[in-house]
C-alpha atoms as a PDB file:
ATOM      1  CA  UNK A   1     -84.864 110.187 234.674  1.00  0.00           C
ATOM      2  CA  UNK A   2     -86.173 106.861 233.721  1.00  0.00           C
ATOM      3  CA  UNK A   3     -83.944 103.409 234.995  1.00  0.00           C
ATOM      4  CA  UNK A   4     -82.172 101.321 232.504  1.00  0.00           C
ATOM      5  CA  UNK A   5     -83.346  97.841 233.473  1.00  0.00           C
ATOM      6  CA  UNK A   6     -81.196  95.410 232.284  1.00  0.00           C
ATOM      7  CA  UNK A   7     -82.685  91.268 231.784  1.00  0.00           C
ATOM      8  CA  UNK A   8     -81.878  88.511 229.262  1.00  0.00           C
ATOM      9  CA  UNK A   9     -84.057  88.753 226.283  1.00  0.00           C
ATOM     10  CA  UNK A  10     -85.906  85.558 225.334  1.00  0.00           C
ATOM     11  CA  UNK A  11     -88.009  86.424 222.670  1.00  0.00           C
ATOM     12  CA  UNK A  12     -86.459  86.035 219.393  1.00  0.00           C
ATOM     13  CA  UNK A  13     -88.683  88.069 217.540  1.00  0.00           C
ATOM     14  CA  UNK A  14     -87.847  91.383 220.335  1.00  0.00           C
ATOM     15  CA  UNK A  15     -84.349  90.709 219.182  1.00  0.00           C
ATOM     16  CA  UNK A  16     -84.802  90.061 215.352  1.00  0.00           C
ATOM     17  CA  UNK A  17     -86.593  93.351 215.770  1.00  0.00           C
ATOM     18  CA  UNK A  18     -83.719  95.262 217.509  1.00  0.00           C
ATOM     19  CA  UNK A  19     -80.853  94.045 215.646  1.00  0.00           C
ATOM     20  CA  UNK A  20     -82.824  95.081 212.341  1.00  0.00           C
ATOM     21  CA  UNK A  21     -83.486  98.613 213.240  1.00  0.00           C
ATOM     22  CA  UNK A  22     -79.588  99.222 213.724  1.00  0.00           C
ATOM     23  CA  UNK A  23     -77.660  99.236 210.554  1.00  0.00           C
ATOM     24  CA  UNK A  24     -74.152  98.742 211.976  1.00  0.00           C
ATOM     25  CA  UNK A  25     -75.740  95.619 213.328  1.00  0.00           C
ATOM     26  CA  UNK A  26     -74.437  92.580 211.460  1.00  0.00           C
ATOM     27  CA  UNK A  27     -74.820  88.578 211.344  1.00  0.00           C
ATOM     28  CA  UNK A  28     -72.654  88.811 214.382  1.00  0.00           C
ATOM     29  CA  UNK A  29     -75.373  90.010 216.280  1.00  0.00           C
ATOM     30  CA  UNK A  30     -78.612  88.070 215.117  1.00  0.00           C
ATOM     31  CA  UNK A  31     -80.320  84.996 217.262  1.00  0.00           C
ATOM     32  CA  UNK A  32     -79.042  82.504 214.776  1.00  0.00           C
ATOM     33  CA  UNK A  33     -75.648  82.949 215.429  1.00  0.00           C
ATOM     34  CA  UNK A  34     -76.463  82.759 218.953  1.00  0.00           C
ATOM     35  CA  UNK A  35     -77.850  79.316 218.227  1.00  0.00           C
ATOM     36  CA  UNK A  36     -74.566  78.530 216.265  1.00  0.00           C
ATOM     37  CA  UNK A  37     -72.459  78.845 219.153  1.00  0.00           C
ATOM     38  CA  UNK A  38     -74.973  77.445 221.793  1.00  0.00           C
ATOM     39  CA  UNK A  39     -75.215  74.063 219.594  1.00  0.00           C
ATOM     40  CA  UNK A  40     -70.632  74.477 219.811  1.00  0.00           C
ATOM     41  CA  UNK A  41     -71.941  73.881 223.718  1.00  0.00           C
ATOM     42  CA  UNK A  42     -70.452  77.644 224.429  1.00  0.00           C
ATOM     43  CA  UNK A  43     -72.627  79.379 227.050  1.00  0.00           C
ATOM     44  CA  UNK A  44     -74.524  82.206 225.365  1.00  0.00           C
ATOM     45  CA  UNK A  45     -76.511  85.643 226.757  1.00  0.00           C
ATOM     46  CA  UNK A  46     -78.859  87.939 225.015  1.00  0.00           C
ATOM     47  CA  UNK A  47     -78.809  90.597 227.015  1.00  0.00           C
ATOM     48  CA  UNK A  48     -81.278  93.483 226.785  1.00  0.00           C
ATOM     49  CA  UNK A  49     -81.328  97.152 228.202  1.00  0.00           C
ATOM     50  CA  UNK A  50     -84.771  98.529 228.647  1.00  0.00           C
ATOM     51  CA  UNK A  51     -86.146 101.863 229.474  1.00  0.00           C
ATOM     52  CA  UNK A  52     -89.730 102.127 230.016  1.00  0.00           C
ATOM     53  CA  UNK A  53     -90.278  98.209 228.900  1.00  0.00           C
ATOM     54  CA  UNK A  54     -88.995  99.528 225.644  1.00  0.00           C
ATOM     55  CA  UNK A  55     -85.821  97.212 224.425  1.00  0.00           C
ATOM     56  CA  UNK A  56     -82.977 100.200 224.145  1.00  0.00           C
ATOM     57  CA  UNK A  57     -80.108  98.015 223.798  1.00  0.00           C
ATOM     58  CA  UNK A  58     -78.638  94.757 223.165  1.00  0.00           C
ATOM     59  CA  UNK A  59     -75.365  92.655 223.564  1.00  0.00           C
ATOM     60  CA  UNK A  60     -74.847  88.774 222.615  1.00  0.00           C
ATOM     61  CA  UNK A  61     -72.518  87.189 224.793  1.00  0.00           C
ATOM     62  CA  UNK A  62     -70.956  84.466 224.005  1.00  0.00           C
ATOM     63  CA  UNK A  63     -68.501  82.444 226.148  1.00  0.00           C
ATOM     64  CA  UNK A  64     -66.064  80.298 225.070  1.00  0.00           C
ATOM     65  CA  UNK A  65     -63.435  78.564 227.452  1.00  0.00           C
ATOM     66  CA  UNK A  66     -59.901  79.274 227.052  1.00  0.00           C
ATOM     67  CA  UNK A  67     -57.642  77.000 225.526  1.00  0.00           C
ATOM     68  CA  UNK A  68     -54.194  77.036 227.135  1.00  0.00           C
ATOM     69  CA  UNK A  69     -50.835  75.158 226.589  1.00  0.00           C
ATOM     70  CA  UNK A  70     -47.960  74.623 228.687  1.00  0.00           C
ATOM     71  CA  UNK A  71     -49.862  75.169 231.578  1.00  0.00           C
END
């Protein structure tokens, strides 16, 4: 059974390359709208899953701090 090995993907091409593959992948999910968010100054993560080196997976995180009232 080969180990998921999970690392931040920093290779915008690997990703580009990933997220086209996989129809139900959107704009939502490409490195641009990574950089949208990171240049809002909102912490972002490309995360990759690999199995044998080879990328299997992918999320974008994206964190954006809450804004609360009446607290």
């Amino acid at each position: 059974m080969a180990e998921i090995i999970i690392k931040l993907v920093e290779d915008k091409a690997e990703w580009e390359a990933f997220i086209t593959t996989h129809p139900e992948a959107n704009f939502l999910h490409s490195w641009n709208w990574g950089e949208f968010h990171n240049n809002l100054d909102h912490q972002i993560y490309r995360i990759g899953f690999y199995k044998s080196s080879s990328l299997v997976g992918a999320m974008l995180a994206i964190v954006e701090p809450a804004r609360r009232v009446g607290i």
